[in-house]
C-alpha atoms as a PDB file:
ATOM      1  CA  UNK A   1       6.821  -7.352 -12.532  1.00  0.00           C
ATOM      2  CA  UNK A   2       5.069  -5.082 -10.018  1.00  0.00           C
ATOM      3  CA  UNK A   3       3.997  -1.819 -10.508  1.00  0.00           C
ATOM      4  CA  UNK A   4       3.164   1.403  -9.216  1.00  0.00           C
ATOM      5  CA  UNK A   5       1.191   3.806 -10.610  1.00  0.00           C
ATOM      6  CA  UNK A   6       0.343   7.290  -9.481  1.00  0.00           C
ATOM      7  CA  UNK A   7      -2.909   9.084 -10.398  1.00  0.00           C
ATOM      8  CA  UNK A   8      -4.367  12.597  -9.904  1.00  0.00           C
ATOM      9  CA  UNK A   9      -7.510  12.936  -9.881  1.00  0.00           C
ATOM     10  CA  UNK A  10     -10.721  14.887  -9.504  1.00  0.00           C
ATOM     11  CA  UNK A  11     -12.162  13.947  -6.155  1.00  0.00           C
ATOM     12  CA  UNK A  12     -15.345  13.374  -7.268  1.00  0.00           C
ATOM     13  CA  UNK A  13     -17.654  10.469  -6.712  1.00  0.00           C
ATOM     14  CA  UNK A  14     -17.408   7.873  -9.456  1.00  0.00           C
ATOM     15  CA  UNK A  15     -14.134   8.518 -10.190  1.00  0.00           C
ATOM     16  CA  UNK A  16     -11.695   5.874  -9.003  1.00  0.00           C
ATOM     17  CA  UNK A  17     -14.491   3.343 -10.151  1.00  0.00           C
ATOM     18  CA  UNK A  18     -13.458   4.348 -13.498  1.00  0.00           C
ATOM     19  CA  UNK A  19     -10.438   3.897 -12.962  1.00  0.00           C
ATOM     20  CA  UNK A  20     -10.027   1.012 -12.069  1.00  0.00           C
ATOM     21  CA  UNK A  21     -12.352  -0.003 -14.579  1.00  0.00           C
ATOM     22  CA  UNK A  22      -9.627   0.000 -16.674  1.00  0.00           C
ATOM     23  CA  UNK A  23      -7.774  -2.712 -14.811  1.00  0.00           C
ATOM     24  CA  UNK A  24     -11.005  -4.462 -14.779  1.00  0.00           C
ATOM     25  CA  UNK A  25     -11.944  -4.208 -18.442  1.00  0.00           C
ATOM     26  CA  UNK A  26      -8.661  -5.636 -19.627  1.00  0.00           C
ATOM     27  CA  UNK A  27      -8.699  -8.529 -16.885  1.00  0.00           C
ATOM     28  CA  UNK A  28      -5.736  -7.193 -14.830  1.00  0.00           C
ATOM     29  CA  UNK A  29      -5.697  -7.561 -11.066  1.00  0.00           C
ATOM     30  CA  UNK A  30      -5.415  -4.681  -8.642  1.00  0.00           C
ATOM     31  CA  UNK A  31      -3.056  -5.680  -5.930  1.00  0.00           C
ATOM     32  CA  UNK A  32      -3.182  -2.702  -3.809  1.00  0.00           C
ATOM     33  CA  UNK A  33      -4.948   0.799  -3.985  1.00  0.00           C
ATOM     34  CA  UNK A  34      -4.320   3.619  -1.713  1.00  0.00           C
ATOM     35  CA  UNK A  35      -6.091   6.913  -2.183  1.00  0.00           C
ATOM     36  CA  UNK A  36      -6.710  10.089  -0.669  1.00  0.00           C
ATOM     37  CA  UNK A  37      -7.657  13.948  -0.740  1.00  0.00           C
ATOM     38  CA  UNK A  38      -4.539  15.915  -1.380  1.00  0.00           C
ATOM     39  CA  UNK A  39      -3.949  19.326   0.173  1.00  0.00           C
ATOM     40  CA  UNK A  40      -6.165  20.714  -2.514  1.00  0.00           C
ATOM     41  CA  UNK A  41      -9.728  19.302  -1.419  1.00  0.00           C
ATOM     42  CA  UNK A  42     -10.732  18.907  -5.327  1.00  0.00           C
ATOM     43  CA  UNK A  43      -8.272  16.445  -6.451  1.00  0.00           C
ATOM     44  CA  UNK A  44      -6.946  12.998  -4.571  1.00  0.00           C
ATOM     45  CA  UNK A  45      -4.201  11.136  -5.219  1.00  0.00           C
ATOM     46  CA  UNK A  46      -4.334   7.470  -6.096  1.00  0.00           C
ATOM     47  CA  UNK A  47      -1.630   4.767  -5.707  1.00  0.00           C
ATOM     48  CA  UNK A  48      -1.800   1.773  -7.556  1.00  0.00           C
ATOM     49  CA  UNK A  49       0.069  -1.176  -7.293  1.00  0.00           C
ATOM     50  CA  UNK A  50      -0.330  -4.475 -10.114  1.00  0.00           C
ATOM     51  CA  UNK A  51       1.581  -7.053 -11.712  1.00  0.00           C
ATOM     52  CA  UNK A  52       2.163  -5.908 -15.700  1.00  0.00           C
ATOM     53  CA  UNK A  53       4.922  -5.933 -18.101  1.00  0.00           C
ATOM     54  CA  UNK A  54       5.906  -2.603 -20.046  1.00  0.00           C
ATOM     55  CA  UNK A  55       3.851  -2.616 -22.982  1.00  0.00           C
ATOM     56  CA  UNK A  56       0.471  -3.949 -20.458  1.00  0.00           C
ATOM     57  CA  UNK A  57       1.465  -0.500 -18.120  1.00  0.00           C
ATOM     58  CA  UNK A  58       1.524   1.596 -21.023  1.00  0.00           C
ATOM     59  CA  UNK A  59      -1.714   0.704 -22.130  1.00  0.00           C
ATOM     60  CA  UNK A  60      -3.301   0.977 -19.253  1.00  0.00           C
ATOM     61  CA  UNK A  61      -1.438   4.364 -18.380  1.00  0.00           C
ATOM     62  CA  UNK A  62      -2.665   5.712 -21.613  1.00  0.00           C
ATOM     63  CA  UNK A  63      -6.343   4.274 -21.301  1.00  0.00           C
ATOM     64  CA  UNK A  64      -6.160   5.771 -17.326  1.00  0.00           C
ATOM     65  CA  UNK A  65      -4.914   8.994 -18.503  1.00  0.00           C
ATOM     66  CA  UNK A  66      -7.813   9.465 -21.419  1.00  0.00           C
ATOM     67  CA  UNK A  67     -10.331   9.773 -18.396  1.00  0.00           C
ATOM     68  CA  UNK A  68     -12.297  13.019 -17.641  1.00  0.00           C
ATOM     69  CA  UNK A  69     -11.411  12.700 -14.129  1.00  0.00           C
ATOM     70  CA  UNK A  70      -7.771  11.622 -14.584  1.00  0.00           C
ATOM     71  CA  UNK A  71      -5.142  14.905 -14.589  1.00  0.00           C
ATOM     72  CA  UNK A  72      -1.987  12.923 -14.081  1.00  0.00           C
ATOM     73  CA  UNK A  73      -0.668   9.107 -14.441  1.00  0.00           C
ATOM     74  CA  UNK A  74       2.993   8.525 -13.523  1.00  0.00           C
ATOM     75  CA  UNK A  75       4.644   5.349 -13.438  1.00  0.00           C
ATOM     76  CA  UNK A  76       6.775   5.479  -9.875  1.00  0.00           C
ATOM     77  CA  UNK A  77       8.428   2.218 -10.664  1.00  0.00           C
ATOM     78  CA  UNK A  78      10.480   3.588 -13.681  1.00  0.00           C
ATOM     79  CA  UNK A  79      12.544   6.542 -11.366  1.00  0.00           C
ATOM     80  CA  UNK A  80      13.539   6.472  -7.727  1.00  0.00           C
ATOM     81  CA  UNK A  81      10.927   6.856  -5.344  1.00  0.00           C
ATOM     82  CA  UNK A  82       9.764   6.171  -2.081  1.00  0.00           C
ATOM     83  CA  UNK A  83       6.889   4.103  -1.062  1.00  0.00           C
ATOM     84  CA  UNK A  84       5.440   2.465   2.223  1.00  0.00           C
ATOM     85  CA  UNK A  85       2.316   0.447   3.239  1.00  0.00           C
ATOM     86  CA  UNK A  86       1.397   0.355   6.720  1.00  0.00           C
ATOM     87  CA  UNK A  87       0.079  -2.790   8.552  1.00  0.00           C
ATOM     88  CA  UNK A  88      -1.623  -3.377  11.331  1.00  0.00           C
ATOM     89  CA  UNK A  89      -1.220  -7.009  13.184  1.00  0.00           C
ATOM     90  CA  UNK A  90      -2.770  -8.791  16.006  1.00  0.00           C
ATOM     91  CA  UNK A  91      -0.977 -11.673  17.546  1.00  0.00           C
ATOM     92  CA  UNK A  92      -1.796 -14.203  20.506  1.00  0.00           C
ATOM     93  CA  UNK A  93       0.192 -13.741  23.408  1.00  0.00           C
ATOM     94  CA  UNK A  94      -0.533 -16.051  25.932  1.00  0.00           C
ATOM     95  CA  UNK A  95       2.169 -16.971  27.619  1.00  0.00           C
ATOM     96  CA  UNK A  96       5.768 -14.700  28.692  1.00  0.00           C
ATOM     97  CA  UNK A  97       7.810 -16.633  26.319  1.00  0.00           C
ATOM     98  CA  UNK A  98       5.795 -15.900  23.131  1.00  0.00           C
ATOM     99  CA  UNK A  99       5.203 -11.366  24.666  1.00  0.00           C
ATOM    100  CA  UNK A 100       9.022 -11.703  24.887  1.00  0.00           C
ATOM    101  CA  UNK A 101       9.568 -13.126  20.777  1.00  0.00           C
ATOM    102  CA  UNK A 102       6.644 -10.691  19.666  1.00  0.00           C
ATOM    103  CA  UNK A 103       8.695  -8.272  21.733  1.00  0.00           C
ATOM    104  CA  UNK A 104      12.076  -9.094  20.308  1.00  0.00           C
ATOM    105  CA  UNK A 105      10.513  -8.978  17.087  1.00  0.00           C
ATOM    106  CA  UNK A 106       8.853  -5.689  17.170  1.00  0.00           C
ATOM    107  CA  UNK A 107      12.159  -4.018  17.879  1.00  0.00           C
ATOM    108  CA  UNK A 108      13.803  -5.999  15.001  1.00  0.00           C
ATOM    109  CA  UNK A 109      11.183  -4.732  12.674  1.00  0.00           C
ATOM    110  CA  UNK A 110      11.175  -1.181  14.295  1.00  0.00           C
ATOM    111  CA  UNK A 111       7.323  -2.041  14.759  1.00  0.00           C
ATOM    112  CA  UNK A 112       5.380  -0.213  17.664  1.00  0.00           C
ATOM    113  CA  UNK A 113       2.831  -2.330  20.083  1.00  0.00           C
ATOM    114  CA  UNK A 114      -0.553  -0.099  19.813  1.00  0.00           C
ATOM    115  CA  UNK A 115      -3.141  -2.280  21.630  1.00  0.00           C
ATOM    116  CA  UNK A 116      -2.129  -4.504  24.622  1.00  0.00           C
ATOM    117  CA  UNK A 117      -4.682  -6.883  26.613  1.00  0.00           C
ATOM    118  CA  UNK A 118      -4.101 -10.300  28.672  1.00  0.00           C
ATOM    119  CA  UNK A 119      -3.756 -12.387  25.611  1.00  0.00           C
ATOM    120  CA  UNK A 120      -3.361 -10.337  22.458  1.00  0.00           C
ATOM    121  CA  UNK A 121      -1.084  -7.535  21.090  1.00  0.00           C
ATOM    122  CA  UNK A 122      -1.950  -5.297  18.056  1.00  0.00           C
ATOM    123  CA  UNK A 123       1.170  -4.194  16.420  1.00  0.00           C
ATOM    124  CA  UNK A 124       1.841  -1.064  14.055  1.00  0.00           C
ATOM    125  CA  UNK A 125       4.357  -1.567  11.519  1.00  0.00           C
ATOM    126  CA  UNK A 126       5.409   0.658   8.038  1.00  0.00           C
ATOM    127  CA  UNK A 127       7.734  -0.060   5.628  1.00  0.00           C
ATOM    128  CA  UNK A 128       7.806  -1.465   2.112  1.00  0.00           C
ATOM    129  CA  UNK A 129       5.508  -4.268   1.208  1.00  0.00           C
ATOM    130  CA  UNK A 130       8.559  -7.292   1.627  1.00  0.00           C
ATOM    131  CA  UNK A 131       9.800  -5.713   5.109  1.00  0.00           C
ATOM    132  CA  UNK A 132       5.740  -6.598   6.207  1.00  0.00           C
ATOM    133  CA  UNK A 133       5.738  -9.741   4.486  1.00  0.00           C
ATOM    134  CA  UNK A 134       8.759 -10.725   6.642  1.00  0.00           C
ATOM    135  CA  UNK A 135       7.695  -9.736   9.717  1.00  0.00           C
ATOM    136  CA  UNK A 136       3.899 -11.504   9.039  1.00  0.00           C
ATOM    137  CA  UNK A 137       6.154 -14.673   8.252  1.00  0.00           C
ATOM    138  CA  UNK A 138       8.423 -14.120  11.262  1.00  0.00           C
ATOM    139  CA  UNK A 139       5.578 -13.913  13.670  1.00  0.00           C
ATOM    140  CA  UNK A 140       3.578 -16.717  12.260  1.00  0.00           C
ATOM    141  CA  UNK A 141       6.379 -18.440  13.376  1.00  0.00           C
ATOM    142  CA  UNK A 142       6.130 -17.900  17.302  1.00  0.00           C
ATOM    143  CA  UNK A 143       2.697 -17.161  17.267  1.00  0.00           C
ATOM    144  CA  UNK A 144      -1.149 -17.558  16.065  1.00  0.00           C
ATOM    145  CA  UNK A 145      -1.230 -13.923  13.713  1.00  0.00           C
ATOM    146  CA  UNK A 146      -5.361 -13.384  14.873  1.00  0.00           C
ATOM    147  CA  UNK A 147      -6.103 -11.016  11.973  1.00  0.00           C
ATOM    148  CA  UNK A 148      -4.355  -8.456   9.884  1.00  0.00           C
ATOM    149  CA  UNK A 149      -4.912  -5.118   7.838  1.00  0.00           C
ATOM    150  CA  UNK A 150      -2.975  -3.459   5.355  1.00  0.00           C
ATOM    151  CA  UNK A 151      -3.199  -0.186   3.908  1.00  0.00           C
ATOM    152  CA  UNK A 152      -1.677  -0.994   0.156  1.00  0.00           C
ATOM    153  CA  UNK A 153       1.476   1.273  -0.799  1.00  0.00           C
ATOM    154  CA  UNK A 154       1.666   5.260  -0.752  1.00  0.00           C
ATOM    155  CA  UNK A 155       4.497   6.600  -3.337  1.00  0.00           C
ATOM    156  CA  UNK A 156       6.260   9.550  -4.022  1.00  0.00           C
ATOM    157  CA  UNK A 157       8.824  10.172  -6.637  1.00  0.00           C
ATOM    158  CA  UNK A 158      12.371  11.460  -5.254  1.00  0.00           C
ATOM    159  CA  UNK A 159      13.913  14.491  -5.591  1.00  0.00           C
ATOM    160  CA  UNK A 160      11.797  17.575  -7.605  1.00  0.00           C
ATOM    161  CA  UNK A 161       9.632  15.375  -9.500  1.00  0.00           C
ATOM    162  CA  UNK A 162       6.309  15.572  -8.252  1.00  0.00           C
ATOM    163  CA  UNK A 163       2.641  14.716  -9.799  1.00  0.00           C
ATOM    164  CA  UNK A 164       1.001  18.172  -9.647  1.00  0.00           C
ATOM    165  CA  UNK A 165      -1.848  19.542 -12.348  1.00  0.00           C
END
């Protein structure tokens, strides 16, 4: 079952190496990671995402949270929450019949063309991590996808509940 797990953190070097250590150490795979400085310059936030059952994200949450540098672990996927990934995608456009599917596609997806030249676009798109999927899949399907980045998933829990010290 996939996971997401929210961290807060010293930002200090060293520090997400340990954490994901933990993964590491007990032979678990990191599918996506996603950090940053938060407001306050001393701390980051981290955003995991993995593949674990219950009792697997418990252990790790508890191993994760028994870290010097580790304030906070939350698991998002147990409340409502929010989270998006953002991907960036460079197609082969070559011909007007294959700009006018990207095209159509892009405003399906509510995607934005960044990057435009005679036979390529670069395409911004955010959502959750199956809306990106499906739009990789749908463009692989009227075009050659030339290379692709993704940024792994940001989260925030809904309403007041927020990961603060």
């Amino acid at each position: 079952m996939k996971r997401i797990i929210s961290v807060l953190m010293e930002n200090a070097p060293g520090a997400l190496s340990r954490i994901v250590g933990v993964f590491s150490q007990r032979g678990y795979n990191v599918d996506s990671l996603c950090v940053a400085a938060t407001d306050d310059k001393s701390l980051s936030r981290l955003t995991i995402t993995t593949q674990a059952d219950d009792k697997v994200i418990e252990q790790i949450t508890k191993q994760v949270n028994k870290l010097i540098d580790v304030l906070k672990v939350t698991d998002l996927t147990d409340g409502n929450h929010v989270e998006r990934e953002l991907m960036l995608i460079k197609v082969a456009t070559r011909s007007e019949l294959v700009r006018a599917e990207v095209n159509r596609n892009v405003d399906i997806f509510r995607a934005q063309i960044i990057d435009v030249d005679l036979n390529n676009y670069t395409i911004q798109v955010t959502g959750t991590s199956d809306k990106l999927d499906a739009f990789a899949n749908v463009l692989a399907q009227s075009t050659e996808i030339i290379e692709a980045s993704r940024t792994g998933v940001c989260g925030l829990a809904r309403g007041d509940k927020a990961l603060r010290p």
